[in-house]
Structure formats: C-alpha cells, structure tokens
C-alpha atoms as a PDB file:
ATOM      1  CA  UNK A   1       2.964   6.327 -15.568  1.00  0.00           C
ATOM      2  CA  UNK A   2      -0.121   5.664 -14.007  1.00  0.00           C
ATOM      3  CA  UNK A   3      -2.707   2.964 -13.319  1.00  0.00           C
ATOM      4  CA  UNK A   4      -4.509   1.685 -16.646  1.00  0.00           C
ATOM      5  CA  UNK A   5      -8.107   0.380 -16.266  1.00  0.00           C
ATOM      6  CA  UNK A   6      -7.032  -2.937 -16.166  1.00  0.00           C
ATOM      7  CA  UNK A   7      -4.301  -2.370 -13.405  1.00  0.00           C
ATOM      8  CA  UNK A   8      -5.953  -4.712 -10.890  1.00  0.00           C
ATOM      9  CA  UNK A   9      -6.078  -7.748 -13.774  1.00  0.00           C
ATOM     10  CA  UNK A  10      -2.583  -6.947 -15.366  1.00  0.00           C
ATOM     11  CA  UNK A  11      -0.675  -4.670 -13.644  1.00  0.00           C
ATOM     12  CA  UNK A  12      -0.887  -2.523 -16.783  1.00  0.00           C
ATOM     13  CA  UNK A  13       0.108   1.107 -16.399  1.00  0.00           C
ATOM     14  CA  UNK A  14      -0.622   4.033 -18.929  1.00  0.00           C
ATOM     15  CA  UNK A  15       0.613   7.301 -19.762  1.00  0.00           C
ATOM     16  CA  UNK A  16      -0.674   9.734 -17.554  1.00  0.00           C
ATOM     17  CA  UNK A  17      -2.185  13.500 -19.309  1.00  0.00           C
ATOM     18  CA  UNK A  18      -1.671  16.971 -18.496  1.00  0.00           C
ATOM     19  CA  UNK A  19      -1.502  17.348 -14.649  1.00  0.00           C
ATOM     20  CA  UNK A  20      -4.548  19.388 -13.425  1.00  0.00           C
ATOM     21  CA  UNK A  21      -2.015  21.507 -11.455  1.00  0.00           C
ATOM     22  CA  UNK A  22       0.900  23.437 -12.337  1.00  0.00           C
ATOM     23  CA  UNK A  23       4.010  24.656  -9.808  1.00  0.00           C
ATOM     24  CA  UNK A  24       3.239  28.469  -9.811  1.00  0.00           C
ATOM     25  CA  UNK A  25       5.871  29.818  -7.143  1.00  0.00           C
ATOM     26  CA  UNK A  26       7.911  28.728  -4.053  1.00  0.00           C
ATOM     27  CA  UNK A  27       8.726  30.643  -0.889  1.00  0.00           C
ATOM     28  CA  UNK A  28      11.480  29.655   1.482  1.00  0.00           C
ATOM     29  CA  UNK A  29      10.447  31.357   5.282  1.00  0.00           C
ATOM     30  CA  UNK A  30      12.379  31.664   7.886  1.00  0.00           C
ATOM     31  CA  UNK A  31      10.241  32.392  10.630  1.00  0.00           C
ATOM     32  CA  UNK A  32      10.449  32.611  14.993  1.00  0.00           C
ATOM     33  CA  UNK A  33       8.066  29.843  15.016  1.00  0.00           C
ATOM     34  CA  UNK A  34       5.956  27.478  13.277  1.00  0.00           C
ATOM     35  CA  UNK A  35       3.074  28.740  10.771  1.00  0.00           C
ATOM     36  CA  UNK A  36       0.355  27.074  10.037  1.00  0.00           C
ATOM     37  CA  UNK A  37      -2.280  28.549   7.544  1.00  0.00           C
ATOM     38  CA  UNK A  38       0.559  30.476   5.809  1.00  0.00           C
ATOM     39  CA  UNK A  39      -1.909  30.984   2.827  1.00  0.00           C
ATOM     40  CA  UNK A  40      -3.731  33.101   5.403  1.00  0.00           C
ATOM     41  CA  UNK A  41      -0.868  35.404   5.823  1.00  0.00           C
ATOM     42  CA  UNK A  42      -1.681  38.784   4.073  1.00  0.00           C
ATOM     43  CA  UNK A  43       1.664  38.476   1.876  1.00  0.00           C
ATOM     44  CA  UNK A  44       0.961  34.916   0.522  1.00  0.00           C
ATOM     45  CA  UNK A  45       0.319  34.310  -3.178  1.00  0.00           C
ATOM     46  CA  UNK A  46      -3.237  32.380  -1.873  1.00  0.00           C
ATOM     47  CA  UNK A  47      -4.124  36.037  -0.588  1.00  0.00           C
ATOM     48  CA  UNK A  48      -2.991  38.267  -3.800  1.00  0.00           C
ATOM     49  CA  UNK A  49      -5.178  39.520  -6.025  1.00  0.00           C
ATOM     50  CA  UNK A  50      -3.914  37.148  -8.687  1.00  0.00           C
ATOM     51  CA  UNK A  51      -4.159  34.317  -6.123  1.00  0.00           C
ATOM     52  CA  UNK A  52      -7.721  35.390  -5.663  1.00  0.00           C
ATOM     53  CA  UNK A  53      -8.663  35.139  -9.436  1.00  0.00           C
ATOM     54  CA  UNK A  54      -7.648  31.280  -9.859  1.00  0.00           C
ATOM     55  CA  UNK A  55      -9.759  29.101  -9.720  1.00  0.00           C
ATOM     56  CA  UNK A  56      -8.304  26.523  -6.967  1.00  0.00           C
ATOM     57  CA  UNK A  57      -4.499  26.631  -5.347  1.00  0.00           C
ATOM     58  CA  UNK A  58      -3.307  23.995  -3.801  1.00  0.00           C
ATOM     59  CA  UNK A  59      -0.752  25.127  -0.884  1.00  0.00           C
ATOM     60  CA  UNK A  60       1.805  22.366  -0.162  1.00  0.00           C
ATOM     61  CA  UNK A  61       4.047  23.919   3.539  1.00  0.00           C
ATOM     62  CA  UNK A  62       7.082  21.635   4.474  1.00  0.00           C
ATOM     63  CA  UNK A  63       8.127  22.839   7.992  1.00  0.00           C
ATOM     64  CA  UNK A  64      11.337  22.391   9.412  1.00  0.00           C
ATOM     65  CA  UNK A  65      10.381  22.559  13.401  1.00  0.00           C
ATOM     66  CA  UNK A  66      13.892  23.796  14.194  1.00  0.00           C
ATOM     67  CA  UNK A  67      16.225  26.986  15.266  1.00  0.00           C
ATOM     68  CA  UNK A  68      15.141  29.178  13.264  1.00  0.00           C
ATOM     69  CA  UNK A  69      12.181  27.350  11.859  1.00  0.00           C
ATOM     70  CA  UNK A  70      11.935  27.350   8.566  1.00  0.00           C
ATOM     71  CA  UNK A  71       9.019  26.768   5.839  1.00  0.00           C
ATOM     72  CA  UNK A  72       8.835  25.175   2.288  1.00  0.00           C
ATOM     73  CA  UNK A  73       6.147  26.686   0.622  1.00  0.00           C
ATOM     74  CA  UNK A  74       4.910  25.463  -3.045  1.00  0.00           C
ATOM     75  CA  UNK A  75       1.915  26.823  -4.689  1.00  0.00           C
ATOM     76  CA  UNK A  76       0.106  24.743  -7.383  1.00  0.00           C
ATOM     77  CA  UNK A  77      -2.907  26.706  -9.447  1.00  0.00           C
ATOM     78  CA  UNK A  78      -5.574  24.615 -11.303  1.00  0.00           C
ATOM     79  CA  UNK A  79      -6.376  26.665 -14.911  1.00  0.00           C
ATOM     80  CA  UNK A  80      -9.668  26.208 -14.059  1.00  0.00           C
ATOM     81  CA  UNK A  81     -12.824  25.327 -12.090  1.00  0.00           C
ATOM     82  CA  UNK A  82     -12.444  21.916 -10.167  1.00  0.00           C
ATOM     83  CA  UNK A  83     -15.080  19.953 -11.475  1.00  0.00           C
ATOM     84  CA  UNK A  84     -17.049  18.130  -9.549  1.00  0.00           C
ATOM     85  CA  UNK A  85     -17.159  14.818  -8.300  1.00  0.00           C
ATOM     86  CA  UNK A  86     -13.423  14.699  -9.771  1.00  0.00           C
ATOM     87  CA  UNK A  87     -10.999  13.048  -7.398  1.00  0.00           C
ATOM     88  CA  UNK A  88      -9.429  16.828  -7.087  1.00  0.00           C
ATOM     89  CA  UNK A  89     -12.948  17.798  -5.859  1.00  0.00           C
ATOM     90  CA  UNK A  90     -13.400  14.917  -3.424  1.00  0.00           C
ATOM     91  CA  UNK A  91      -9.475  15.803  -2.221  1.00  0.00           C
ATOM     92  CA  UNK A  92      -9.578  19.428  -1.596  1.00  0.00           C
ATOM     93  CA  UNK A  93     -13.216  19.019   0.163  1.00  0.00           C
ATOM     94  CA  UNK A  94     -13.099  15.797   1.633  1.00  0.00           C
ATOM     95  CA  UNK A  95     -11.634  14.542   5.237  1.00  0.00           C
ATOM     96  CA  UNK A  96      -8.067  14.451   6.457  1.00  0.00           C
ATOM     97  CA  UNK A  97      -8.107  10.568   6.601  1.00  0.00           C
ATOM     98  CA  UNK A  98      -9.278  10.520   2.764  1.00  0.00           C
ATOM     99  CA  UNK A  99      -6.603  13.338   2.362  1.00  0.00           C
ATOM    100  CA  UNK A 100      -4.246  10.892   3.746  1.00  0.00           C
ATOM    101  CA  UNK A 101      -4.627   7.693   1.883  1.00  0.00           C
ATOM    102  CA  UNK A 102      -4.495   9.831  -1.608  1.00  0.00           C
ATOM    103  CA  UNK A 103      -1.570  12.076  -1.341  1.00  0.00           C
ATOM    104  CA  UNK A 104       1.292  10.395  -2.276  1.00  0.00           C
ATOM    105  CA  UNK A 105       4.820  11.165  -3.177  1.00  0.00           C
ATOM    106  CA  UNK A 106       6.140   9.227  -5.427  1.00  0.00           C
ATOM    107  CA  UNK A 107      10.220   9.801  -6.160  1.00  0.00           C
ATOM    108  CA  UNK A 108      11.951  10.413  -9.248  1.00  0.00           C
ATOM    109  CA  UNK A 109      15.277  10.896 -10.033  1.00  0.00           C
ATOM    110  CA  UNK A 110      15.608  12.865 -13.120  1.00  0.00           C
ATOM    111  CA  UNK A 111      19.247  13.310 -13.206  1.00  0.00           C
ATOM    112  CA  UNK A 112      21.737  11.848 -10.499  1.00  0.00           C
ATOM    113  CA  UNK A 113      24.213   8.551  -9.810  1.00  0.00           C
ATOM    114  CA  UNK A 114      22.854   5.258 -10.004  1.00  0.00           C
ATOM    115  CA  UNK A 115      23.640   4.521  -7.090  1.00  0.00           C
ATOM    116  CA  UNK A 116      21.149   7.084  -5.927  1.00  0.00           C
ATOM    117  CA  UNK A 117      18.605   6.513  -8.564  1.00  0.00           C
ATOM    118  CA  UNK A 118      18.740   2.492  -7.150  1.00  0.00           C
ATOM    119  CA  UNK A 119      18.634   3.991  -3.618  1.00  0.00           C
ATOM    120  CA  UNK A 120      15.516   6.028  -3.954  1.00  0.00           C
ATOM    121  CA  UNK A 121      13.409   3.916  -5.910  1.00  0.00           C
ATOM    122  CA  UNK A 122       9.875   4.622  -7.285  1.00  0.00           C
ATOM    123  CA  UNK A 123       7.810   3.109  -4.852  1.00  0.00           C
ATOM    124  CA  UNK A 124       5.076   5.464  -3.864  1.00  0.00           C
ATOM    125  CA  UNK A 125       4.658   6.972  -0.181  1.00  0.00           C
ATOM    126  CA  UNK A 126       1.501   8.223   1.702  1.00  0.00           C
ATOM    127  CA  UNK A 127       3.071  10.987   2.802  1.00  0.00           C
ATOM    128  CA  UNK A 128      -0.180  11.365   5.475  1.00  0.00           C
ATOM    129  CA  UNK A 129       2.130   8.063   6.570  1.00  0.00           C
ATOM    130  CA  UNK A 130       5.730   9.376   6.379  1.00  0.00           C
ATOM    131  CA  UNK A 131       4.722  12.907   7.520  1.00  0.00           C
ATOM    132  CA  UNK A 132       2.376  14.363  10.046  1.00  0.00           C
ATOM    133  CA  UNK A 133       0.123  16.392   7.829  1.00  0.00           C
ATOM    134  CA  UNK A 134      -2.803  19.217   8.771  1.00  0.00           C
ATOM    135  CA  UNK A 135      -5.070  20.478   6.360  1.00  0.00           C
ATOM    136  CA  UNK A 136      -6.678  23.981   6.071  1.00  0.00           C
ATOM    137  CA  UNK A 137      -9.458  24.241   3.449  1.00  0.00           C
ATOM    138  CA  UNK A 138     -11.106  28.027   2.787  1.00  0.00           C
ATOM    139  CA  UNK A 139     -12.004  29.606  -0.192  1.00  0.00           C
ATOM    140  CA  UNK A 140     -10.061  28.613  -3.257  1.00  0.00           C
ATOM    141  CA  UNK A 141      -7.681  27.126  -1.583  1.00  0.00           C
ATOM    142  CA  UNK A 142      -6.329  23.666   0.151  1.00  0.00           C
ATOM    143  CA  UNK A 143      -3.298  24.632   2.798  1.00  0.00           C
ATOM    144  CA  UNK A 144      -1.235  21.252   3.277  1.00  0.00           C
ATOM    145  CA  UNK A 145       1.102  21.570   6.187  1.00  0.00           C
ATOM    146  CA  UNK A 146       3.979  18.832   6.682  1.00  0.00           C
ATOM    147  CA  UNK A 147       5.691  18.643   9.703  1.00  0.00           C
ATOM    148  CA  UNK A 148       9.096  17.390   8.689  1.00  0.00           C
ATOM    149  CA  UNK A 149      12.278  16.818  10.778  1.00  0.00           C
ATOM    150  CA  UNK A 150      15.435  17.969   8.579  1.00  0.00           C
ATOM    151  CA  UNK A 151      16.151  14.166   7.678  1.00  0.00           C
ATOM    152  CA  UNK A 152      12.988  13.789   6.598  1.00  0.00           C
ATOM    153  CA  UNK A 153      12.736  17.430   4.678  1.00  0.00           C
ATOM    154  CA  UNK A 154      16.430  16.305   3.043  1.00  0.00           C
ATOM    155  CA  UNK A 155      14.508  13.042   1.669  1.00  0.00           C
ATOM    156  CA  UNK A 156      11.562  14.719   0.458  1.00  0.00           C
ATOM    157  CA  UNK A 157      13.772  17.699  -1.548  1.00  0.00           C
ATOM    158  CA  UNK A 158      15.729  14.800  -2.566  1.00  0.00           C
ATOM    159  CA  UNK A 159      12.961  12.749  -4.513  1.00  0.00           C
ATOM    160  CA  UNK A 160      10.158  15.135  -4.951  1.00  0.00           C
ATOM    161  CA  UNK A 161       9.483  15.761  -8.314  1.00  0.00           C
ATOM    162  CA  UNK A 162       6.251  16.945 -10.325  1.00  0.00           C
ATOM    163  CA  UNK A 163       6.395  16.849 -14.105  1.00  0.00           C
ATOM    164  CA  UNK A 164       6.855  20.762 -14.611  1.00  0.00           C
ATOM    165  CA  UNK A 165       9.581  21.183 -12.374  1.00  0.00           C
ATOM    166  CA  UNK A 166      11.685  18.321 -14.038  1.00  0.00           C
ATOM    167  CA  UNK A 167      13.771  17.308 -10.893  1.00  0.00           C
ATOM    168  CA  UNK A 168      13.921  20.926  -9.497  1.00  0.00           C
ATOM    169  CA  UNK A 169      14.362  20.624  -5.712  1.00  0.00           C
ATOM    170  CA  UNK A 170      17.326  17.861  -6.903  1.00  0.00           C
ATOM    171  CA  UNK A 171      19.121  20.244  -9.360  1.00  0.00           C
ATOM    172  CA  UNK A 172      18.722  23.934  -7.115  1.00  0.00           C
ATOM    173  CA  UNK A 173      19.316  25.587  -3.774  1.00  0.00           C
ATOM    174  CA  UNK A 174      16.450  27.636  -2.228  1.00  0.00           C
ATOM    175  CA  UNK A 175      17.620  31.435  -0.772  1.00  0.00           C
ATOM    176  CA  UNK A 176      16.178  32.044   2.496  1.00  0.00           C
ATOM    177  CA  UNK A 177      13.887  34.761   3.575  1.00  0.00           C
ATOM    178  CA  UNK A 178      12.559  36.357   6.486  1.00  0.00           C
ATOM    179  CA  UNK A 179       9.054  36.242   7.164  1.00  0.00           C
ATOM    180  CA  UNK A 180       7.866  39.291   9.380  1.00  0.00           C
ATOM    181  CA  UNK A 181       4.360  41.046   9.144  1.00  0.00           C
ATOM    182  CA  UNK A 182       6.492  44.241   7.767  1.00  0.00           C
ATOM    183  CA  UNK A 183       8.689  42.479   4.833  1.00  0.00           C
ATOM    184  CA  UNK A 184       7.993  41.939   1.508  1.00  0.00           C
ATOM    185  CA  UNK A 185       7.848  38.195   0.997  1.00  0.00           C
ATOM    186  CA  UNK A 186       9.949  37.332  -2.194  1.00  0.00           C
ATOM    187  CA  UNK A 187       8.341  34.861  -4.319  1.00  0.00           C
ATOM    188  CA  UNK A 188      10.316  32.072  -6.350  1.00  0.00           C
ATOM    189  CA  UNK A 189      13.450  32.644  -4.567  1.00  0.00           C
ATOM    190  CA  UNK A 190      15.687  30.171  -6.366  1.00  0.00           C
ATOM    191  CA  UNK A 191      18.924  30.130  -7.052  1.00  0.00           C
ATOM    192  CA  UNK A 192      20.046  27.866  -9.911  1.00  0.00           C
ATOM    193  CA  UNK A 193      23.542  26.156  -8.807  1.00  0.00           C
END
C-alpha cells in the first residue's frame, strides 16, 4: 500500500502498481576488507555485458565491517529508460541528503510467528537514518553501500522484503563466496532451506 492523493486529508492509502525495479541477482562476498563501488569490480553484474545493456541498475551493498568482512549485494534492473523528472530520476541523480530522506525500508513479514510479525511492525525506516549509507552514481548505475553492524544486518535480512522476492531473505540462507580478482564470482548463490 501506498500513499493515495488524498493521504495528507485522510490518511487514505492505495494499491501500489508494478514496481519500476525488479530483484535480478544477489551475491554474498566474503572479502579481506571492505568494498566500496563493488559494481566497479570487473566481475560484477553492473560491469557484464548484460549489465551494460539495461537500461538503469540499482546496486543495493550491505557490508558487514567484520572478520572476514562480508558483503550483501542485490541488483535491481529497471526494463527500461528512467524517465525523467520521475522520482527514480531525481533519486539515482540527485544528492545523498535527498537520497537519504527517500530510501526507506519498510518491513514485512510474509510468513513467520505473530509474535514476530507484532515485533517488527510496518512502520517505515530511512535507512540513510538507521544505516550509514554512501552512494556511487556512474553510468547506468546507482551503487548504494550500507554499512551495517551484524545486529543491524540480522534486522534488515529479517524484515526486508520487495514484492518479487515474497519474504526471501526471511525464508533462505545465502552461501558464501570468496571475492578475489582471480575467482569467478557466483551469482544468485542461494540456498533454499
């Protein structure tokens, strides 16, 4: 659900329509230290030649600042051209304090106890708030980069959900990869429990 027109008057909310982005692939890194601008790295799906023929990718990277480090990475593809002057547009092109007050999170518990579903909620969160976030904008891409803690990484697998995935961080385990300028980096590495 989203905001109607008349939110502000009646608090009215309205079926949202197709999402302008859909989950693509995942990689799980484990890596010597942190990486930002992993869509830079010559192995990531923003640097393939089928990355290279969408249109826009938006590269959400969770890191884990930790021994081993490890990075979340999910890669969402727009279908086509961004149009302008759209609220994608003014997100992928704009500043990291607009960046900030947009992108939220807001959790969803598909499947799980009640007791968890009351826990969680469905309160949105500026994750620019929760998080410290970077951005790295080039080409056809937007690189966010989260700097989590493990609690906080635990909270945001735990309630992050898109409508394509349908509660797939909740219901799956991720296998973990090496990331090394030598290795093949596997892409949707996910093990179904």
């Amino acid at each position: 659900m989203i905001r109607g027109q008349t939110y502000l008057k009646n608090s009215a909310k309205i079926m949202g329509g197709n999402p302008l982005l859909k989950l693509i692939a995942v990689d799980w890194f484990k890596v010597d230290k942190a990486t930002d601008k992993i869509a830079l790295h010559p192995k990531s799906l923003a640097q393939s030649d089928a990355g290279k023929n969408l249109p826009f990718i938006l590269v959400i990277n969770l890191e884990i600042p930790a021994k081993p480090n490890y990075s979340l990475v999910l890669y969402y593809a727009a279908e086509r051209p961004v149009r302008k002057d759209s609220l994608l547009e003014k997100f992928a092109d704009g500043t990291d304090q607009f960046r900030d007050a947009r992108f939220k999170l807001i959790p969803s518990i598909v499947e799980g106890y009640w007791m968890v579903k009351r826990a969680v909620g469905t309160k949105a969160c500026l994750l620019g708030k929760a998080v410290t976030c970077k951005y790295f904008r080039q080409d056809n891409f937007l690189e966010s980069v989260m700097i989590t803690s493990m609690l906080s990484l635990h909270i945001l697998m735990f309630v992050y959900q898109m409508p394509q995935i349908d509660g797939f961080l909740y219901r799956t385990k991720i296998a973990s990869y090496p990331l090394e300028a030598n290795s093949p980096i596997s892409r949707g590495c996910v093990n179904h429990l």
